[in-house]
Protein backbone atom coordinates (compact mmCIF):
# COMPACT_ATOMS: atom_id res chain seq x y z
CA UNK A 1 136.89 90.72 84.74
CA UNK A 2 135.97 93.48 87.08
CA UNK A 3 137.20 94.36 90.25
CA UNK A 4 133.83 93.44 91.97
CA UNK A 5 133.51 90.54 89.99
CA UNK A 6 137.38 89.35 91.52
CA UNK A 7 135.99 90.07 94.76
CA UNK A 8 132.78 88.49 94.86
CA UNK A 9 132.70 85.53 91.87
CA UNK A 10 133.59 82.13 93.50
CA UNK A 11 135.85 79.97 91.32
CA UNK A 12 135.55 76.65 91.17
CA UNK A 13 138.07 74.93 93.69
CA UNK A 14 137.83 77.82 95.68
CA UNK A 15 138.14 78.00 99.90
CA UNK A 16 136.14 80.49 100.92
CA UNK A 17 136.26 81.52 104.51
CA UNK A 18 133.58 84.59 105.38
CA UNK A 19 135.14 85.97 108.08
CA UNK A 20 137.30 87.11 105.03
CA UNK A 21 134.66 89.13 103.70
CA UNK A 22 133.33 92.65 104.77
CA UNK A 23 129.56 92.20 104.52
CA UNK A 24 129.19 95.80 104.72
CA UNK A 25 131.30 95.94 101.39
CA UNK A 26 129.55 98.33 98.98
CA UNK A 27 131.93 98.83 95.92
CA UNK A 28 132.65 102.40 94.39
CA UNK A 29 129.12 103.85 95.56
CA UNK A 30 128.48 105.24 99.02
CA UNK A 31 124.73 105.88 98.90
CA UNK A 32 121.44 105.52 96.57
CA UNK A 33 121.39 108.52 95.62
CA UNK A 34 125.11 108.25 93.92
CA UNK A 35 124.17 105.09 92.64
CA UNK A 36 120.99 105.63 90.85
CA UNK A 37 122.57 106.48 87.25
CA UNK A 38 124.11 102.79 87.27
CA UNK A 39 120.88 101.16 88.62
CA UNK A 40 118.94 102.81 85.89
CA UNK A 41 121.53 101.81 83.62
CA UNK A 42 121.42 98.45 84.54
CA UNK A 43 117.81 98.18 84.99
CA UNK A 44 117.70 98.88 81.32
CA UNK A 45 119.85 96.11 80.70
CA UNK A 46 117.85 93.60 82.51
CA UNK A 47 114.99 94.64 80.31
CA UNK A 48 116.59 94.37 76.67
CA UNK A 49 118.14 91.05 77.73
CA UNK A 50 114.94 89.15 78.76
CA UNK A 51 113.12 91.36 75.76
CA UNK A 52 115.70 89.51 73.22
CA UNK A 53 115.90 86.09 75.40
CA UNK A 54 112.32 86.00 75.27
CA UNK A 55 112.23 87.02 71.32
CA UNK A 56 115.01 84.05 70.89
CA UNK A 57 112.98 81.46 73.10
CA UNK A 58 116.11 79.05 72.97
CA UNK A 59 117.72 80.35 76.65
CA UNK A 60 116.55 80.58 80.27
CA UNK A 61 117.42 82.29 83.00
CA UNK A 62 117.26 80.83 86.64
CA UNK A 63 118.37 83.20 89.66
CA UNK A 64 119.15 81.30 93.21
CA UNK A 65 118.93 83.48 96.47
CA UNK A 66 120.62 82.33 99.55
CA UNK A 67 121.28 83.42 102.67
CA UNK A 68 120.10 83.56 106.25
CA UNK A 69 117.04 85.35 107.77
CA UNK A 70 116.94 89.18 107.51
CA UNK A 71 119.60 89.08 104.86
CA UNK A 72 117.51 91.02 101.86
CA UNK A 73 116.51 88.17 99.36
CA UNK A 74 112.81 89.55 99.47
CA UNK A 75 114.44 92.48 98.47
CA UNK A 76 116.12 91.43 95.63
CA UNK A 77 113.17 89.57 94.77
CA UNK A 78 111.34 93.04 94.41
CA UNK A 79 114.87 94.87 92.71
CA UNK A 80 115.25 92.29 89.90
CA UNK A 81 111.05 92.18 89.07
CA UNK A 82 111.02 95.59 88.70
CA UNK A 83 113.61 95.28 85.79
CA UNK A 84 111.86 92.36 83.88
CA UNK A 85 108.36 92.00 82.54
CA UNK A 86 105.98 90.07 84.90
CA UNK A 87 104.52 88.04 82.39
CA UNK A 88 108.26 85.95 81.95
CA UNK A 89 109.11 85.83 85.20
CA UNK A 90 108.27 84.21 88.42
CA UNK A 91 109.74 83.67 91.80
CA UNK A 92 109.39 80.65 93.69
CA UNK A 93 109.69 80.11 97.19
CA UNK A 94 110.99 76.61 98.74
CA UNK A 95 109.54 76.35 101.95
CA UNK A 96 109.50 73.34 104.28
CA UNK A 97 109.01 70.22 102.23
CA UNK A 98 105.45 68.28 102.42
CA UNK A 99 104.53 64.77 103.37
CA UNK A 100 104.76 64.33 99.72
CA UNK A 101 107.48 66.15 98.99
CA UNK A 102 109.56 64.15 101.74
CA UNK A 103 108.18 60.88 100.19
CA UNK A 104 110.39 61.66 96.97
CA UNK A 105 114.24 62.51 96.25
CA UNK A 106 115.07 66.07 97.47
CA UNK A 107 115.13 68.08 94.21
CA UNK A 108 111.95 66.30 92.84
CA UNK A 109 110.17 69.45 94.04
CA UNK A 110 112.66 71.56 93.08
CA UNK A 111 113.09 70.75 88.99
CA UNK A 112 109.08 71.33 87.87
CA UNK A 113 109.78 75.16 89.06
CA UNK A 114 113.16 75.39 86.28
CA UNK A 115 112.45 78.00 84.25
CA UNK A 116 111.32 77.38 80.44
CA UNK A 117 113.13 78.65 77.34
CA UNK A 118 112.60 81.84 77.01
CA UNK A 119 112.11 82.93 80.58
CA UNK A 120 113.05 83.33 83.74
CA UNK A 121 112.68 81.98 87.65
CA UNK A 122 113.77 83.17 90.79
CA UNK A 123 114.42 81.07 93.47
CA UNK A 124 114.21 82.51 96.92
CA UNK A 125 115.34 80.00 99.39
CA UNK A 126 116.40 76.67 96.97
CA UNK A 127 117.38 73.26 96.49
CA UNK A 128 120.19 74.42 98.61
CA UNK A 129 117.85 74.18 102.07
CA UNK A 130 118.57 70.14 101.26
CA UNK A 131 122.58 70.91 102.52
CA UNK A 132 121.51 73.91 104.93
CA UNK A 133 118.68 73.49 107.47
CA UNK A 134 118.71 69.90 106.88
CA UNK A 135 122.37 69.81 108.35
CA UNK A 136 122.24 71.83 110.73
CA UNK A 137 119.83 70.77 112.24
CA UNK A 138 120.43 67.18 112.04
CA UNK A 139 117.38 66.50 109.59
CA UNK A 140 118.93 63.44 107.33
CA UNK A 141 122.53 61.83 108.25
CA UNK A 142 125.72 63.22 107.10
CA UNK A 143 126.04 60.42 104.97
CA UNK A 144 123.00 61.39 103.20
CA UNK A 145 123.22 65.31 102.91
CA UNK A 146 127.16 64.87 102.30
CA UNK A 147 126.36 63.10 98.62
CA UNK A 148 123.81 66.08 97.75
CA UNK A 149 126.88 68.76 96.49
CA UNK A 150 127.30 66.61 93.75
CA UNK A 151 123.81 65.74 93.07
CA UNK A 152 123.33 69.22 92.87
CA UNK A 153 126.13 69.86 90.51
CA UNK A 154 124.93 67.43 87.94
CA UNK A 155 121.22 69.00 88.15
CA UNK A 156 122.53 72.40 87.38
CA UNK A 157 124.68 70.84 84.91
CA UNK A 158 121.34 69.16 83.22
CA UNK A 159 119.39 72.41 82.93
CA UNK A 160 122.66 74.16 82.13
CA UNK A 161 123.30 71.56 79.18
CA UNK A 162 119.64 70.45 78.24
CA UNK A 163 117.82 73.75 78.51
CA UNK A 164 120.36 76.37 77.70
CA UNK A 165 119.41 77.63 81.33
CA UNK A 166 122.04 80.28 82.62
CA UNK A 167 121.99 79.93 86.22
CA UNK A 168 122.88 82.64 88.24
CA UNK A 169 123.47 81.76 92.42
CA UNK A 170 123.44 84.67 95.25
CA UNK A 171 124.83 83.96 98.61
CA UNK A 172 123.45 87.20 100.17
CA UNK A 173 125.61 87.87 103.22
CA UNK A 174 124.90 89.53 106.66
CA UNK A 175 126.66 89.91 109.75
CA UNK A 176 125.42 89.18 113.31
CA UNK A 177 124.71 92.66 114.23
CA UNK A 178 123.14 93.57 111.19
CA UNK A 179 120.64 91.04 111.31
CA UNK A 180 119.39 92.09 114.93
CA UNK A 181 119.28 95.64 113.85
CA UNK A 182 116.92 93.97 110.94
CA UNK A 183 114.45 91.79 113.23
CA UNK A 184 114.51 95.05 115.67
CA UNK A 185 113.26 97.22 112.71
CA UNK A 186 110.85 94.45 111.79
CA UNK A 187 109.66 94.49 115.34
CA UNK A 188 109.17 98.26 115.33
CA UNK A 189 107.56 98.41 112.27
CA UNK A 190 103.67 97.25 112.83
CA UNK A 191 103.37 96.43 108.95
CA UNK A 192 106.63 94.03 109.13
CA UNK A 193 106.50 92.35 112.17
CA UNK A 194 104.30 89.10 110.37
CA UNK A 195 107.89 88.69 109.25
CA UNK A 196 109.72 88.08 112.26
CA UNK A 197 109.08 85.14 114.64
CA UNK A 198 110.92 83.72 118.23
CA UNK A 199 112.11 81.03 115.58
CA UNK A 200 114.49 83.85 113.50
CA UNK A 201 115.98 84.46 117.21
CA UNK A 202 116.86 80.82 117.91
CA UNK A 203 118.36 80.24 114.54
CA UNK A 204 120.62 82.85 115.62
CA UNK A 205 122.40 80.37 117.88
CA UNK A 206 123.18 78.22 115.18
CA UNK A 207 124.98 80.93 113.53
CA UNK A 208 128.37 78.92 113.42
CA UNK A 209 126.86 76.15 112.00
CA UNK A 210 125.40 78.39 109.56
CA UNK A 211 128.26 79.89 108.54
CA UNK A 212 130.14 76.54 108.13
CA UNK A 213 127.40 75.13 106.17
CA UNK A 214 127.14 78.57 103.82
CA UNK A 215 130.99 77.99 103.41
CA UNK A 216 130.98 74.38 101.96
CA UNK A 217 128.31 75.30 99.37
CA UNK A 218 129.92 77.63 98.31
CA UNK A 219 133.24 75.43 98.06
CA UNK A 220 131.70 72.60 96.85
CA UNK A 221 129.39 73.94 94.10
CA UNK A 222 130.74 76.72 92.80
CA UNK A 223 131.14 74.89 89.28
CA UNK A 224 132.05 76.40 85.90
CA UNK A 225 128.69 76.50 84.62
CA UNK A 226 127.15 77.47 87.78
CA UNK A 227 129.90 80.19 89.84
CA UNK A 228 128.52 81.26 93.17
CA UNK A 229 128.55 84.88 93.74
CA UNK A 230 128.33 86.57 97.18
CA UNK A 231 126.57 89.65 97.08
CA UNK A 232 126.83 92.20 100.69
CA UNK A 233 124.14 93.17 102.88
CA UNK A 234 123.36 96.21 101.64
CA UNK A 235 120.59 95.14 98.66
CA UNK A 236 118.32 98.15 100.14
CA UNK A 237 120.47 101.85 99.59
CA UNK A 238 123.93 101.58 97.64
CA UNK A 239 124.29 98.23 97.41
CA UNK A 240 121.63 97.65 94.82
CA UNK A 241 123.58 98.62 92.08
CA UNK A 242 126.07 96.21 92.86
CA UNK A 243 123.86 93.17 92.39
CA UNK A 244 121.31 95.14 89.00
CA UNK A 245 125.04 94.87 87.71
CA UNK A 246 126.62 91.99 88.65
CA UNK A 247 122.84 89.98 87.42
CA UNK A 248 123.55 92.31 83.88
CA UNK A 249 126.67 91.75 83.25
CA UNK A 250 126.58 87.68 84.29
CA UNK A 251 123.21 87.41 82.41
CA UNK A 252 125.45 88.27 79.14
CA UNK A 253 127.10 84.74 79.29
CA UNK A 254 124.79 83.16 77.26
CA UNK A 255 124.66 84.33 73.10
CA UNK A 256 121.38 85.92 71.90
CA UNK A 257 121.38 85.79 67.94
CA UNK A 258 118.26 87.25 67.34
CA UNK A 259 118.10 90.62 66.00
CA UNK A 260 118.20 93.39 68.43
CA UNK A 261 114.73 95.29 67.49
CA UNK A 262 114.75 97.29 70.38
């Protein structure tokens, strides 16, 4: 295992605390520009492994974003597109649930979206809203959202088991400051500022809540078929190479026995 991969992988059973983490953490690159060999590298990756997964059409791929507003999952969104072919790959956003939605068990909108063999989903925002916003803000009892961990762990296990899906989960993490340097340059920028709103401010006094919440997902379903991985704030500039590699080199868990025709 590499040293990022020590650093950021979460092992089952594991206590994570993130005031133990350096979101600013960037590993051995200190800007784009010295990066841009390994993102290349990488991005090639990316493409021969969804070129053969497709080819194989017995694996999927499903790629969970997390983290709080400002934090870069857009971003990513963008980053891992531009390594894949369109055409096998879509990103899906979980917004707040409907009337309809509400009227069924939490991840009932959630598993029509799991990628298909021989593809691959992104999920920005998740089934993990269902132990985030909902607790913090007091939207079911504990007693309700305190039983969705494991109900989460056995639906990854399903599409883990069932559908050969790999599942690979980002926490994306951002400190305090760095997110109101974010919403300022959202508020500066005329062609960003649809994406800020009073609402990202006053989620910023739940922070603590946040934080606590973030930390017990990460505790409680980090799961051998499903690790969590925390990935730093810097997705735009150096950091990006981090996460083309860490999605490479974790994509490579599943086997591909079709020929390699590339």
């Amino acid at each position: 295992m590499s040293n990022y991969q020590k650093k950021l992988v979460v092992k089952s059973g594991s206590k994570i605390r993130l005031k133990h983490f350096d979101p600013g953490y960037h590993g051995k690159h200190e800007s784009h520009k010295a990066a841009l060999p390994e993102i290349q590298e990488n991005l090639q990756k990316m493409e021969e492994l969804q070129y053969r997964m497709h080819a194989e059409n017995k694996h999927s791929l499903l790629i969970v974003l997390q983290g709080l507003d400002a934090a870069g999952k857009d971003g990513v969104v963008r980053h891992v597109l531009t390594g894949m072919n369109p055409s096998g790959c879509v990103s899906v956003n979980f917004k707040q649930p409907t009337a309809k939605e509400l009227a069924h068990d939490f991840l009932w909108r959630v598993h029509p979206h799991v990628p298909a063999k021989g593809s691959v989903a992104i999920f920005n925002r998740s089934h993990y809203e269902d132990v985030l916003v909902a607790r913090v803000h007091d939207l079911v009892p504990e007693k309700v959202w305190s039983k969705r961990y494991d109900q989460i762990n056995d639906f990854e296990q399903l599409i883990a088991t069932e559908n050969n899906t790999t599942i690979l989960k980002f926490f994306l993490h951002i400190s305090k400051d760095e997110q109101l340097a974010r919403f300022k340059k959202r508020l500066d920028d005329p062609a960003r500022q649809w994406k800020i709103s009073d609402s990202d401010y006053k989620e910023r006094d739940y922070w603590g809540d946040y934080t606590k919440a973030f930390e017990d997902v990460l505790d409680k379903t980090s799961t051998e078929h499903a690790p969590g991985l925390l990935f730093l704030q810097t997705i735009s500039g150096s950091g990006i190479w981090l996460f083309r590699r860490s999605l490479s080199g974790r994509w490579k868990t599943w086997t591909c026995s079709c020929p390699n025709r590339l």
